[in-house]
PDB file of N, CA and C in Angstrom:
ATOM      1  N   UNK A   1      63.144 122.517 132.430  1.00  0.00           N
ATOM      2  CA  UNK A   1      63.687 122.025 131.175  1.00  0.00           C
ATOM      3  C   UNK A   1      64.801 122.970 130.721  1.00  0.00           C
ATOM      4  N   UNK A   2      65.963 122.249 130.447  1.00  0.00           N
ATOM      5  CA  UNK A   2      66.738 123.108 129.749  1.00  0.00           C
ATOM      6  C   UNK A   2      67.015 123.497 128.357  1.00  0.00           C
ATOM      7  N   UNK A   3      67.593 124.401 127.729  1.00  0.00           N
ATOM      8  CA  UNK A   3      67.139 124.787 126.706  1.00  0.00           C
ATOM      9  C   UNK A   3      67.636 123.914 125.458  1.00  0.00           C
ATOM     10  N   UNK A   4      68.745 123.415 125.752  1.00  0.00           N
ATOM     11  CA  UNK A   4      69.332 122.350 125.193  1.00  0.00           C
ATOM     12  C   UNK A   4      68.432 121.086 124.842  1.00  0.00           C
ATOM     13  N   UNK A   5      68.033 120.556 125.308  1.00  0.00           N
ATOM     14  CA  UNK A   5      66.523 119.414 125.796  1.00  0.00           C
ATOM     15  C   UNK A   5      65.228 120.518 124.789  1.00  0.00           C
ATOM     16  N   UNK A   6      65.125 121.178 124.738  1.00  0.00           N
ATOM     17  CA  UNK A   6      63.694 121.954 124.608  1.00  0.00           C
ATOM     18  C   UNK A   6      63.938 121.943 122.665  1.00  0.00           C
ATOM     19  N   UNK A   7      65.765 122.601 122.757  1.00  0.00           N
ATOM     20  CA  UNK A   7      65.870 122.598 121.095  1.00  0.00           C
ATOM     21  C   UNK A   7      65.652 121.184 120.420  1.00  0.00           C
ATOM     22  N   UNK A   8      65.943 119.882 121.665  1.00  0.00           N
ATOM     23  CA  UNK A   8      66.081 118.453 120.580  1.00  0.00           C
ATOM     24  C   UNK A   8      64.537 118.684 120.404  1.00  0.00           C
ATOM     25  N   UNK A   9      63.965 119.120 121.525  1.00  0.00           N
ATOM     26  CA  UNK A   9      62.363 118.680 121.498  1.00  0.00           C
ATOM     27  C   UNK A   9      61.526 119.272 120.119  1.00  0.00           C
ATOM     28  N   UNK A  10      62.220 120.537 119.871  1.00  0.00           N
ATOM     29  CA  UNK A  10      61.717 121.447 118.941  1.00  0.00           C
ATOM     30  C   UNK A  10      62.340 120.867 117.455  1.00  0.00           C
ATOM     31  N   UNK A  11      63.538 120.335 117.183  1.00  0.00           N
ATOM     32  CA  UNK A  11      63.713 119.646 116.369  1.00  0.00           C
ATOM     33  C   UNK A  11      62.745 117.958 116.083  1.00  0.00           C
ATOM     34  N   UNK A  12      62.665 117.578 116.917  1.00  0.00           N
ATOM     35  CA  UNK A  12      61.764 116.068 116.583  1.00  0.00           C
ATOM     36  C   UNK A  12      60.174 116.740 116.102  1.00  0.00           C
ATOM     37  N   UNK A  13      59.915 117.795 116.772  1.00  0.00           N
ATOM     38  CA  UNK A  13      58.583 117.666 116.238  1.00  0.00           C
ATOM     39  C   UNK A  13      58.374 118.568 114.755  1.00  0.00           C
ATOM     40  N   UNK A  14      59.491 119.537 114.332  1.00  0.00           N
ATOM     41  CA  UNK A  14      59.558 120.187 113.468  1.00  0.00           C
ATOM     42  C   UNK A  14      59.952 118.953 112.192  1.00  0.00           C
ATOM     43  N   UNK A  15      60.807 118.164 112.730  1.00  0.00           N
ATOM     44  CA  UNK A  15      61.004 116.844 111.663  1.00  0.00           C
ATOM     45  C   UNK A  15      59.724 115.834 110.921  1.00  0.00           C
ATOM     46  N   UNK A  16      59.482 115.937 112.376  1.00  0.00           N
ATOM     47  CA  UNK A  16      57.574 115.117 112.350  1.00  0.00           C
ATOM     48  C   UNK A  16      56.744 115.757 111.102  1.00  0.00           C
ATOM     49  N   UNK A  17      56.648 117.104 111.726  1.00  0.00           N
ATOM     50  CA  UNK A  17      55.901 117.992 110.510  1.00  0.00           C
ATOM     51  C   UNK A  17      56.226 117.858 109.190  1.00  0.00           C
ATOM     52  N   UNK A  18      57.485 117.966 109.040  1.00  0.00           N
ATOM     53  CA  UNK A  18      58.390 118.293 107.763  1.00  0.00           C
ATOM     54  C   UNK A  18      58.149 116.960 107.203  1.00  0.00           C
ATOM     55  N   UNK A  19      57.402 115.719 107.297  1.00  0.00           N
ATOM     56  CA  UNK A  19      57.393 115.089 106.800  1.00  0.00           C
ATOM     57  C   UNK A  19      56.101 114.119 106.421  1.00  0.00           C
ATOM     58  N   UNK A  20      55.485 114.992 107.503  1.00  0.00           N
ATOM     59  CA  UNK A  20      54.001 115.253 106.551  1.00  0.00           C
ATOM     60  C   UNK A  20      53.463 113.735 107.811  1.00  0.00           C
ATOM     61  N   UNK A  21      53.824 113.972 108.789  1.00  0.00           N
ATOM     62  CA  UNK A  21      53.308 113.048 109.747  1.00  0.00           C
ATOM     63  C   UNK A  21      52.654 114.162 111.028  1.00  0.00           C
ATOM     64  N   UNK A  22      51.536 113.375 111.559  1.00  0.00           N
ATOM     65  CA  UNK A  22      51.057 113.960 112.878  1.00  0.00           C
ATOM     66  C   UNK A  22      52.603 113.611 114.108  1.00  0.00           C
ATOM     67  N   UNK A  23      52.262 114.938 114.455  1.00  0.00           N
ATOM     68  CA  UNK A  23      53.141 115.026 115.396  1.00  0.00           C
ATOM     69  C   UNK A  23      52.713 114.396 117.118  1.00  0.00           C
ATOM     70  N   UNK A  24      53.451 113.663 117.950  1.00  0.00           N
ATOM     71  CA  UNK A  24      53.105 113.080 119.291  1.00  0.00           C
ATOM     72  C   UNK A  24      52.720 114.103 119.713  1.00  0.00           C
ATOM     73  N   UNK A  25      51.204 113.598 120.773  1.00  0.00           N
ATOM     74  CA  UNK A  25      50.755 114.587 121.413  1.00  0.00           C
ATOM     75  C   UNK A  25      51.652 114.626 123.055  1.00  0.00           C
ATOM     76  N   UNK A  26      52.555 113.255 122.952  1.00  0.00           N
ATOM     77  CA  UNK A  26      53.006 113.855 124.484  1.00  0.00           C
ATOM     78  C   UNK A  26      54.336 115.200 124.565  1.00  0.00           C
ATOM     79  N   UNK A  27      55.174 115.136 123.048  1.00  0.00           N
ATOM     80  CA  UNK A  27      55.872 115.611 122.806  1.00  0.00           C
ATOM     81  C   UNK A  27      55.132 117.380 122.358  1.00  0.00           C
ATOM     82  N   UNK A  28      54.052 117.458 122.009  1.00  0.00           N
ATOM     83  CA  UNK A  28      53.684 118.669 121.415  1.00  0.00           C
ATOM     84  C   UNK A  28      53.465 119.080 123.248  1.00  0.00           C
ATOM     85  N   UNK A  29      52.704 118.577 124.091  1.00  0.00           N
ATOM     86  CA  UNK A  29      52.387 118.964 125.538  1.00  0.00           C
ATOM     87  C   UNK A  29      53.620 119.871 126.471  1.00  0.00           C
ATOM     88  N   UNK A  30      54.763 118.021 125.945  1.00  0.00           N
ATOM     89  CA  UNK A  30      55.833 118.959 126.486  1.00  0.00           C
ATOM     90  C   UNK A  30      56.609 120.370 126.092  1.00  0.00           C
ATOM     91  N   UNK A  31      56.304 120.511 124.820  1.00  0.00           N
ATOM     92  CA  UNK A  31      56.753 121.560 124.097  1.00  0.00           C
ATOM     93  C   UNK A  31      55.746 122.953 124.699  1.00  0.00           C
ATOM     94  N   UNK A  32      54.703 122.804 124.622  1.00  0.00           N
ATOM     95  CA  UNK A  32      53.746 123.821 125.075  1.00  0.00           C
ATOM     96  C   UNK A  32      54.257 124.494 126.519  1.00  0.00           C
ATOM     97  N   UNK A  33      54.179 123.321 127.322  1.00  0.00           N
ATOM     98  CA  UNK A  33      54.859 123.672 128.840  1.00  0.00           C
ATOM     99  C   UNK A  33      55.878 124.025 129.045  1.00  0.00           C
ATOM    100  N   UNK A  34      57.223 123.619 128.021  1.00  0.00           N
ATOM    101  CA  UNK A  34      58.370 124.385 128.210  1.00  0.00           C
ATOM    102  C   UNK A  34      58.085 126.498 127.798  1.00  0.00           C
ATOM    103  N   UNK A  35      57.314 126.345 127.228  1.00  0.00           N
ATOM    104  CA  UNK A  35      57.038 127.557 127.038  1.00  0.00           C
ATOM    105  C   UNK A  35      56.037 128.295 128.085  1.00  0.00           C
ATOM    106  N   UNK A  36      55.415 127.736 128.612  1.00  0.00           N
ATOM    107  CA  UNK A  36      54.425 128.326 129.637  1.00  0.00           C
ATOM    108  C   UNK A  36      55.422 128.274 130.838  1.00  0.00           C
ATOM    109  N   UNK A  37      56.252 128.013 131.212  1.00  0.00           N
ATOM    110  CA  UNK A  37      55.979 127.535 132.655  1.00  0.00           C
ATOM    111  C   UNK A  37      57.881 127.351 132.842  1.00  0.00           C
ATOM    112  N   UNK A  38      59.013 127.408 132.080  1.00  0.00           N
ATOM    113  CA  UNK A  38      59.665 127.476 131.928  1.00  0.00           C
ATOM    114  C   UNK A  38      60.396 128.888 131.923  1.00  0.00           C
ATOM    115  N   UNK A  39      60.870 129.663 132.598  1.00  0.00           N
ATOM    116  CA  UNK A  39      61.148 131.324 132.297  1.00  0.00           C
ATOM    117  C   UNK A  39      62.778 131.138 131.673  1.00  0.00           C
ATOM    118  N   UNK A  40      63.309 130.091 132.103  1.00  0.00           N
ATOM    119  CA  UNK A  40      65.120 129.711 130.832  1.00  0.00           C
ATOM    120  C   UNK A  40      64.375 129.837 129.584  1.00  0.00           C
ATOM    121  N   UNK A  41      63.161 129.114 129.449  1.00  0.00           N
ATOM    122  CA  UNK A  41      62.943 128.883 127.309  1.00  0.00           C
ATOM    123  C   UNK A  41      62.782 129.888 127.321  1.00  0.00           C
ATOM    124  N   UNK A  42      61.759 130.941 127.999  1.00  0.00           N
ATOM    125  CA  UNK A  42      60.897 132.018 127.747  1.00  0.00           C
ATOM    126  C   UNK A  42      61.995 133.180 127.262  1.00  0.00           C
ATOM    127  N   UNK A  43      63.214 133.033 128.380  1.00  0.00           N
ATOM    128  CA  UNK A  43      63.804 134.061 128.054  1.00  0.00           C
ATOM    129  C   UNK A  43      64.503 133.810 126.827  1.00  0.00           C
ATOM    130  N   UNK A  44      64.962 132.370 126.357  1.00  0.00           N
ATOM    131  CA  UNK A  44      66.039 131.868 125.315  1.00  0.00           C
ATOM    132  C   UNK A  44      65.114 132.436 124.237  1.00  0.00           C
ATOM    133  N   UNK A  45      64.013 132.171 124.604  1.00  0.00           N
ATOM    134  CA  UNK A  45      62.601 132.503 123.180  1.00  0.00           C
ATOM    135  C   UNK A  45      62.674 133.898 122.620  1.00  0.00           C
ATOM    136  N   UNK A  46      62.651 134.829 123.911  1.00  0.00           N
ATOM    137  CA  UNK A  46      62.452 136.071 123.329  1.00  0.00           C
ATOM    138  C   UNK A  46      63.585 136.730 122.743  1.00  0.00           C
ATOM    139  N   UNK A  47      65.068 136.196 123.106  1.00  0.00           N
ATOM    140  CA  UNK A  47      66.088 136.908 123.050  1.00  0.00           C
ATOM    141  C   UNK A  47      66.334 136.559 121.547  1.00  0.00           C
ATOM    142  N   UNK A  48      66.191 135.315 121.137  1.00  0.00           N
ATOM    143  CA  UNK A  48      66.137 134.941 119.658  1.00  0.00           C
ATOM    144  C   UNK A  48      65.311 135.578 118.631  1.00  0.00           C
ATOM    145  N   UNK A  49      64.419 135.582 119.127  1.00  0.00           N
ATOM    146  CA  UNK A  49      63.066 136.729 118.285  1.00  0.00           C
ATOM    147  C   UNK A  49      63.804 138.326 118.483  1.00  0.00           C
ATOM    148  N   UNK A  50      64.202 138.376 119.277  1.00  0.00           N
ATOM    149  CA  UNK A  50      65.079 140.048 119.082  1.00  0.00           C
ATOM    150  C   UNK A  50      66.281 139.763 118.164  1.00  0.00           C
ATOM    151  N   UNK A  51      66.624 138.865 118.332  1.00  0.00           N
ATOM    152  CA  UNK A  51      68.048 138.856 117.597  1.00  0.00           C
ATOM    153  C   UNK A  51      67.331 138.740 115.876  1.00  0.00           C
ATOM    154  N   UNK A  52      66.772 138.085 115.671  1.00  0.00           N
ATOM    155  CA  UNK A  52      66.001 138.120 114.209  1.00  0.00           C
ATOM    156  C   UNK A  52      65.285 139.027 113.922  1.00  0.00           C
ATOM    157  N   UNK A  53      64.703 139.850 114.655  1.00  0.00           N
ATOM    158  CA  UNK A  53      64.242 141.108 113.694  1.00  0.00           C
ATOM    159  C   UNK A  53      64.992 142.798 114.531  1.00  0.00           C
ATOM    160  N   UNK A  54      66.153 141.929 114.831  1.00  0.00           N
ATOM    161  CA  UNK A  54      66.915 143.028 114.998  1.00  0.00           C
ATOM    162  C   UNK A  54      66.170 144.441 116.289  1.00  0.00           C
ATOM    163  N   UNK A  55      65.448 143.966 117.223  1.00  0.00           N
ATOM    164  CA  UNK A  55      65.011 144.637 118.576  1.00  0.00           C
ATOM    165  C   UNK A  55      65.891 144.886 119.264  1.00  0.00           C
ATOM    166  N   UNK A  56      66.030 145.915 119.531  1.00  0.00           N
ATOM    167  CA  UNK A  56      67.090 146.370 120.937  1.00  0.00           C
ATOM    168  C   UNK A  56      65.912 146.681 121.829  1.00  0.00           C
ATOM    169  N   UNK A  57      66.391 145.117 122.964  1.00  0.00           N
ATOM    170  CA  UNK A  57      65.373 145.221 123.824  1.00  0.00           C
ATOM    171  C   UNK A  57      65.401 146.679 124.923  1.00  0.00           C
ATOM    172  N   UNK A  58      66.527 147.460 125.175  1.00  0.00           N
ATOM    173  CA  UNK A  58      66.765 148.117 126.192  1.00  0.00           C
ATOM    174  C   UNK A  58      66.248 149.816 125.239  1.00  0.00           C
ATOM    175  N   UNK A  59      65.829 149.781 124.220  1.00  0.00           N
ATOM    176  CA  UNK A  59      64.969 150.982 123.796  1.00  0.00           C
ATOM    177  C   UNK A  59      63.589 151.077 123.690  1.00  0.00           C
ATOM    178  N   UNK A  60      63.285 150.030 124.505  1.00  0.00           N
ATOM    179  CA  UNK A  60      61.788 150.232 124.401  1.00  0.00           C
ATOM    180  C   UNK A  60      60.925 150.293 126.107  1.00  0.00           C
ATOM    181  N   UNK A  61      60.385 150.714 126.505  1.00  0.00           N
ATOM    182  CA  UNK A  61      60.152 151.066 127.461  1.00  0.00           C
ATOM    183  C   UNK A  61      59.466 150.266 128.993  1.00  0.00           C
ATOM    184  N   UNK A  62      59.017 148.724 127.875  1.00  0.00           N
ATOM    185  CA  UNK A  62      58.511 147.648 128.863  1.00  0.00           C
ATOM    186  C   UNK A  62      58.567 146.463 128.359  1.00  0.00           C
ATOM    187  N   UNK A  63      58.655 145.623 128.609  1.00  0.00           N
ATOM    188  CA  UNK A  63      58.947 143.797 127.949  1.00  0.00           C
ATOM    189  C   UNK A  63      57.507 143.556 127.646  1.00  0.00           C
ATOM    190  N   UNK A  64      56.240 144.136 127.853  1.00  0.00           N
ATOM    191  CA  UNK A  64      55.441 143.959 127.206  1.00  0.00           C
ATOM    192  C   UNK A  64      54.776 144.341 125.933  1.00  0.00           C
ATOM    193  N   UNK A  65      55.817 145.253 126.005  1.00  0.00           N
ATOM    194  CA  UNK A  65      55.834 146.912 124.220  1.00  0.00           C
ATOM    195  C   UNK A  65      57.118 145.216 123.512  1.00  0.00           C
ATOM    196  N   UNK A  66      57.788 145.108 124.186  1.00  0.00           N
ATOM    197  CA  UNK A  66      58.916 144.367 123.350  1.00  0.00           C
ATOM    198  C   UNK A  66      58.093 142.962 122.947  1.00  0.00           C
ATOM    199  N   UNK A  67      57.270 142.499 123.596  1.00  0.00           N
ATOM    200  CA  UNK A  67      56.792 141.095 123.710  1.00  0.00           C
ATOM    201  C   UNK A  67      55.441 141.240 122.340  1.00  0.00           C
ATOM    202  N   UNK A  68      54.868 142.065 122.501  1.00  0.00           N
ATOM    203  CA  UNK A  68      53.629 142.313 121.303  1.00  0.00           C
ATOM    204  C   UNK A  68      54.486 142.875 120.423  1.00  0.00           C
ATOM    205  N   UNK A  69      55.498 143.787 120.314  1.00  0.00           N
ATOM    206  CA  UNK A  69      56.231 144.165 118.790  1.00  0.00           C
ATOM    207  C   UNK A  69      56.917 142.575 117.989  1.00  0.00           C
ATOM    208  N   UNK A  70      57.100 141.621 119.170  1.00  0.00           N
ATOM    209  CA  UNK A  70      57.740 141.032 118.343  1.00  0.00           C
ATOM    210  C   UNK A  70      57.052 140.040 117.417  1.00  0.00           C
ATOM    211  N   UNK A  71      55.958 139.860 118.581  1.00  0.00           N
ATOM    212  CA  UNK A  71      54.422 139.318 117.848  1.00  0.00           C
ATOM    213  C   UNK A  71      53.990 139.938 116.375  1.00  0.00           C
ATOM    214  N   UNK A  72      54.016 141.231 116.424  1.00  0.00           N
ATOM    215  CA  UNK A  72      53.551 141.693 115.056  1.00  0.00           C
ATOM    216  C   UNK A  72      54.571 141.582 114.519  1.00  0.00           C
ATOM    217  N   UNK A  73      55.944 141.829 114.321  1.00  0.00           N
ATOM    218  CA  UNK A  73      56.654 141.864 113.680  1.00  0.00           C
ATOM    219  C   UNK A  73      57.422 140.496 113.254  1.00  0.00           C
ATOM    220  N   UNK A  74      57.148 139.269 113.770  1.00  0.00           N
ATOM    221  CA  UNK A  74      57.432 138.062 113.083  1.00  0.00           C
ATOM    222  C   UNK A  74      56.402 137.643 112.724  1.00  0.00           C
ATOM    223  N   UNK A  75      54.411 138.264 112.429  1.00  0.00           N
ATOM    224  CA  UNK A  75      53.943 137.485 111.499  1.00  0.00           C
ATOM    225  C   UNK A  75      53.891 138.418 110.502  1.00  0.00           C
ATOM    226  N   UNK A  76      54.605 139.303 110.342  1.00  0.00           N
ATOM    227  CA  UNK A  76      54.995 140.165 109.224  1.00  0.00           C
ATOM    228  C   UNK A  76      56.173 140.008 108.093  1.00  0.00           C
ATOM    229  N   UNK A  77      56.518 138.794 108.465  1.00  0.00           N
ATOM    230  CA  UNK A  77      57.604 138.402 107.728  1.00  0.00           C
ATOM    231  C   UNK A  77      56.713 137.240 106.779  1.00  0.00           C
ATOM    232  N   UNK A  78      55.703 136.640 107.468  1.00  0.00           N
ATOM    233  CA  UNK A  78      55.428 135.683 106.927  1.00  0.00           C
ATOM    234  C   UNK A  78      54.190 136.420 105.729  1.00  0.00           C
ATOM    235  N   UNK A  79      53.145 137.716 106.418  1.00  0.00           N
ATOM    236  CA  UNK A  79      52.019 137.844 105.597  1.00  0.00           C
ATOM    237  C   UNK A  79      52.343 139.563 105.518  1.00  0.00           C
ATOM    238  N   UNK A  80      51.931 140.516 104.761  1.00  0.00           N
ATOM    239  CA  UNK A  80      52.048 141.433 104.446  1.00  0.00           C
ATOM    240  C   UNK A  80      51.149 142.468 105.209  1.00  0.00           C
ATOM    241  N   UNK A  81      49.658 141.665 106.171  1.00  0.00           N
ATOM    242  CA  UNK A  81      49.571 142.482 106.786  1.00  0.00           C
ATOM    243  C   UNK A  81      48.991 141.485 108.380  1.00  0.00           C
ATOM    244  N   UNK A  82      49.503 142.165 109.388  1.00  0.00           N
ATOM    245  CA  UNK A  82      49.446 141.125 110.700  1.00  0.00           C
ATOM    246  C   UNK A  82      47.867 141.776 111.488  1.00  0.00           C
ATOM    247  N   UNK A  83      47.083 140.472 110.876  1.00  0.00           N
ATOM    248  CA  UNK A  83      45.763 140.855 111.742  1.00  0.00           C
ATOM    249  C   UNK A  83      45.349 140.514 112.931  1.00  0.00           C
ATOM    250  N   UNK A  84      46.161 140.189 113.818  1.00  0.00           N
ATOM    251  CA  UNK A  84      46.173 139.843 114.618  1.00  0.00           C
ATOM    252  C   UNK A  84      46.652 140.867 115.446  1.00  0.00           C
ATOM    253  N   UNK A  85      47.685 142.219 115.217  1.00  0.00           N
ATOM    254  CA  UNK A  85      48.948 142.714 115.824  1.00  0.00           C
ATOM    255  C   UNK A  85      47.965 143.728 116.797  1.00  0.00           C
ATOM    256  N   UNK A  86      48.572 144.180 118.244  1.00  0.00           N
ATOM    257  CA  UNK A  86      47.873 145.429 118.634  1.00  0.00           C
ATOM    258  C   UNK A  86      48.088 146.662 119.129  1.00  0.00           C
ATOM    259  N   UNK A  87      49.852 146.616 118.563  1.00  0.00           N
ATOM    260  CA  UNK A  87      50.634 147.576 118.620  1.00  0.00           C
ATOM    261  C   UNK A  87      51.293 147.362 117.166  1.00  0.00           C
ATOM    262  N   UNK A  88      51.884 148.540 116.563  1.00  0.00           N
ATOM    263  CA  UNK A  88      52.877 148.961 115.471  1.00  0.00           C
ATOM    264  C   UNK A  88      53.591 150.065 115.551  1.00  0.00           C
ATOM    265  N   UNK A  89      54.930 149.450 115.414  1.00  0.00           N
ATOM    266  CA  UNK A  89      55.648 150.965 115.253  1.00  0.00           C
ATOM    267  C   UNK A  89      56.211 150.978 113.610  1.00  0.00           C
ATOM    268  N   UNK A  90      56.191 152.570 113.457  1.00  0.00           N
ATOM    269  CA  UNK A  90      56.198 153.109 112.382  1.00  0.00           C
ATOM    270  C   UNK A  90      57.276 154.158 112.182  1.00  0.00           C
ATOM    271  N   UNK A  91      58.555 153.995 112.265  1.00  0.00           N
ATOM    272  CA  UNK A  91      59.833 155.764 111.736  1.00  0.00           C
ATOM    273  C   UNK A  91      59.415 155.988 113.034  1.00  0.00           C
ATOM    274  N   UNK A  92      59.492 155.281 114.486  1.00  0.00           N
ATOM    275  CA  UNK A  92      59.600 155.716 116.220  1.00  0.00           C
ATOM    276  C   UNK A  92      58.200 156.080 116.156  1.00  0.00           C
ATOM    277  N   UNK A  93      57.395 155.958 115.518  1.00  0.00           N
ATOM    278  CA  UNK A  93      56.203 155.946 115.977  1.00  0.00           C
ATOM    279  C   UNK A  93      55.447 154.902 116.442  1.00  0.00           C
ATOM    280  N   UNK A  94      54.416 154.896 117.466  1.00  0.00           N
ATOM    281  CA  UNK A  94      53.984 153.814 117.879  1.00  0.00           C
ATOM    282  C   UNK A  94      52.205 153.847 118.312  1.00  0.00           C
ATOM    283  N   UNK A  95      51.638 153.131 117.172  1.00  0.00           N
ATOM    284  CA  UNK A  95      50.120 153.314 117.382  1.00  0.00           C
ATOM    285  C   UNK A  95      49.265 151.510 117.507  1.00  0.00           C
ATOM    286  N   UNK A  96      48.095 152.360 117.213  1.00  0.00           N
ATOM    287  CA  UNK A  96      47.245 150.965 117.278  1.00  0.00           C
ATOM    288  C   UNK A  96      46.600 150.522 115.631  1.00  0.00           C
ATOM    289  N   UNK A  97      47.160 149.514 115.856  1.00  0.00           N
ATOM    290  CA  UNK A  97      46.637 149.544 113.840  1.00  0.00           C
ATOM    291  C   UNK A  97      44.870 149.234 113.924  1.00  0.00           C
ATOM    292  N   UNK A  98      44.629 149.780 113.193  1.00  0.00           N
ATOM    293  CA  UNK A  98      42.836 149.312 112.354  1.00  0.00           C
ATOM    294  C   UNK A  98      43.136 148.313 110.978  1.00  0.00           C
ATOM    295  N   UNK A  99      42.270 147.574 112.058  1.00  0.00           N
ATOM    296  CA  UNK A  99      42.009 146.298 111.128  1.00  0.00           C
ATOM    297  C   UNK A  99      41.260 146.641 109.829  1.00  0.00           C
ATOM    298  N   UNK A 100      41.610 147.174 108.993  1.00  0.00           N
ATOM    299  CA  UNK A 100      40.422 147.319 107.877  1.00  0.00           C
ATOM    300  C   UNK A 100      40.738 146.696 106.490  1.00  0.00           C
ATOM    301  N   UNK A 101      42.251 146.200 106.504  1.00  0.00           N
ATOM    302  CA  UNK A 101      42.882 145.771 105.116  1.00  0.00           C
ATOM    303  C   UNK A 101      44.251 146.336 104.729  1.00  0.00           C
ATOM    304  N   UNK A 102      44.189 147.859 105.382  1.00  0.00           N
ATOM    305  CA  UNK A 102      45.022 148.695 105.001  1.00  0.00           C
ATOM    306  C   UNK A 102      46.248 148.496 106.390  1.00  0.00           C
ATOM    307  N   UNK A 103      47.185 149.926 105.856  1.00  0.00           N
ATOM    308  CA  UNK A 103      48.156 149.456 107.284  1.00  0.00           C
ATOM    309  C   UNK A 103      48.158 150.697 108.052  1.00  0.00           C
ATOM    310  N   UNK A 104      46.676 151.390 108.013  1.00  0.00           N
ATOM    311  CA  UNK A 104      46.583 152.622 108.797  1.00  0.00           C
ATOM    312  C   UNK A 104      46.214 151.922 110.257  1.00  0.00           C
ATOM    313  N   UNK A 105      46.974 153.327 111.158  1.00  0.00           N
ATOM    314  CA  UNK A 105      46.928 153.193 112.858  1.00  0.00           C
ATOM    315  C   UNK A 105      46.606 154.230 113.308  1.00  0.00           C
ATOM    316  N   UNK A 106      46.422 154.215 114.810  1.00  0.00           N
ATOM    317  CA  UNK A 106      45.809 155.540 115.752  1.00  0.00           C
ATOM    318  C   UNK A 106      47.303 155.539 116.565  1.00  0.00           C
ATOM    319  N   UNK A 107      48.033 156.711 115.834  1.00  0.00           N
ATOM    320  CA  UNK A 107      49.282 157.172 117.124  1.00  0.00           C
ATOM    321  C   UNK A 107      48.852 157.238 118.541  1.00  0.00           C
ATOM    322  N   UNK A 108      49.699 156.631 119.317  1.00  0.00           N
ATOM    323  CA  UNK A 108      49.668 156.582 120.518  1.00  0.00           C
ATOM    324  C   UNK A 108      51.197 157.562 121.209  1.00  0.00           C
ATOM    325  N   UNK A 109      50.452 157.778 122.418  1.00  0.00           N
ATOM    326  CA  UNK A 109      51.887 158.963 123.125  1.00  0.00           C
ATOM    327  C   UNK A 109      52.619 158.040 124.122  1.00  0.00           C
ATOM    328  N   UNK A 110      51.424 157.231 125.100  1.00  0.00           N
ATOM    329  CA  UNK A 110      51.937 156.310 125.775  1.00  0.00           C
ATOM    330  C   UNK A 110      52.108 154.676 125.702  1.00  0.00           C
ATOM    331  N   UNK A 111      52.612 154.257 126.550  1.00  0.00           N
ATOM    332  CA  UNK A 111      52.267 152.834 126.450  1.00  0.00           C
ATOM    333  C   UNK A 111      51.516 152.387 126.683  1.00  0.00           C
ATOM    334  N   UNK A 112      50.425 151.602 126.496  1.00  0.00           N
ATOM    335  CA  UNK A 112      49.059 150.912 126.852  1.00  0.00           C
ATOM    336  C   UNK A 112      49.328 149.960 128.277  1.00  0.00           C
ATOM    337  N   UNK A 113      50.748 149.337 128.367  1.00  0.00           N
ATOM    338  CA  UNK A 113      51.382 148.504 129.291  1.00  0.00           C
ATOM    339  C   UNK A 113      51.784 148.947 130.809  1.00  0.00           C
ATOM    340  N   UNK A 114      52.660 149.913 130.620  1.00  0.00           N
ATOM    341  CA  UNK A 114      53.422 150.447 131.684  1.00  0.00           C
ATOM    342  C   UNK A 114      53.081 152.229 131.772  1.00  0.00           C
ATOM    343  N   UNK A 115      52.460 152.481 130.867  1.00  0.00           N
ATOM    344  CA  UNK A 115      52.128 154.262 131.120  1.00  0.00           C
ATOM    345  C   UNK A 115      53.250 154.814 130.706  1.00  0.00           C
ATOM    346  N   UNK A 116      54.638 154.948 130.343  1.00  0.00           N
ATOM    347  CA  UNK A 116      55.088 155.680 129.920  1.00  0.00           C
ATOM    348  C   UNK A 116      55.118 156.234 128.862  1.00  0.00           C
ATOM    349  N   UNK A 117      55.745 157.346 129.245  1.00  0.00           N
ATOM    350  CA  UNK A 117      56.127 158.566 127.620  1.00  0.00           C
ATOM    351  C   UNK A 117      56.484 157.538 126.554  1.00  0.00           C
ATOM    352  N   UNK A 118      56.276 157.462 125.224  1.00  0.00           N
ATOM    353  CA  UNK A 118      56.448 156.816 124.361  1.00  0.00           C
ATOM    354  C   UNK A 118      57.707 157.857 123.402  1.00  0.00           C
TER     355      UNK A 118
END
């Protein structure tokens, strides 16, 4: 699928929503799979999520440190604290948050992903 095709796709069903209708399940399927199984969306996906919270993908040490930051850091726009997240960075710091309410973490030195120096 190309990405062009994937945005109409992402527009019809975002319209669907927006209007207070169930959205097609063959159209939500195809949408799912352009994302699984597609590495053009995957990459169009992530590069957009960097461009919106401002990631410079080439300072961070593995696409999987980049792939979970961006996770926490776009449902952080929406809620004040991301309970879901399992990395945070903090002023170049980079730990594991505790879920307790608060936005305390356990500094980490390495990456949990790739082993490097952090």
């Amino acid at each position: 699928m190309k990405v062009k095709k994937y945005l109409a796709l992402n527009q019809k069903i975002n319209s669907t929503l927006i209007q207070g209708k169930k959205a097609n399940q063959k159209l939500l399927s195809q949408y799912e799979m352009a994302h699984e199984y597609y590495s053009e969306i995957q990459n169009w996906n992530q590069s957009r999520n960097e461009n919106q919270l401002h990631l410079d993908i080439n300072s961070y040490c593995c696409l999987e440190m980049v792939y979970h930051l961006i996770e926490e850091k776009s449902n952080l726009v929406i809620e004040e604290i991301n309970y879901d997240s399992i990395i945070t960075e903090k002023d170049k710091d980079f730990g594991i948050p505790i879920h307790d309410g608060g936005s305390s973490y356990i500094k980490i030195k390495y990456c949990p992903w790739c082993g490097k120096k952090l």
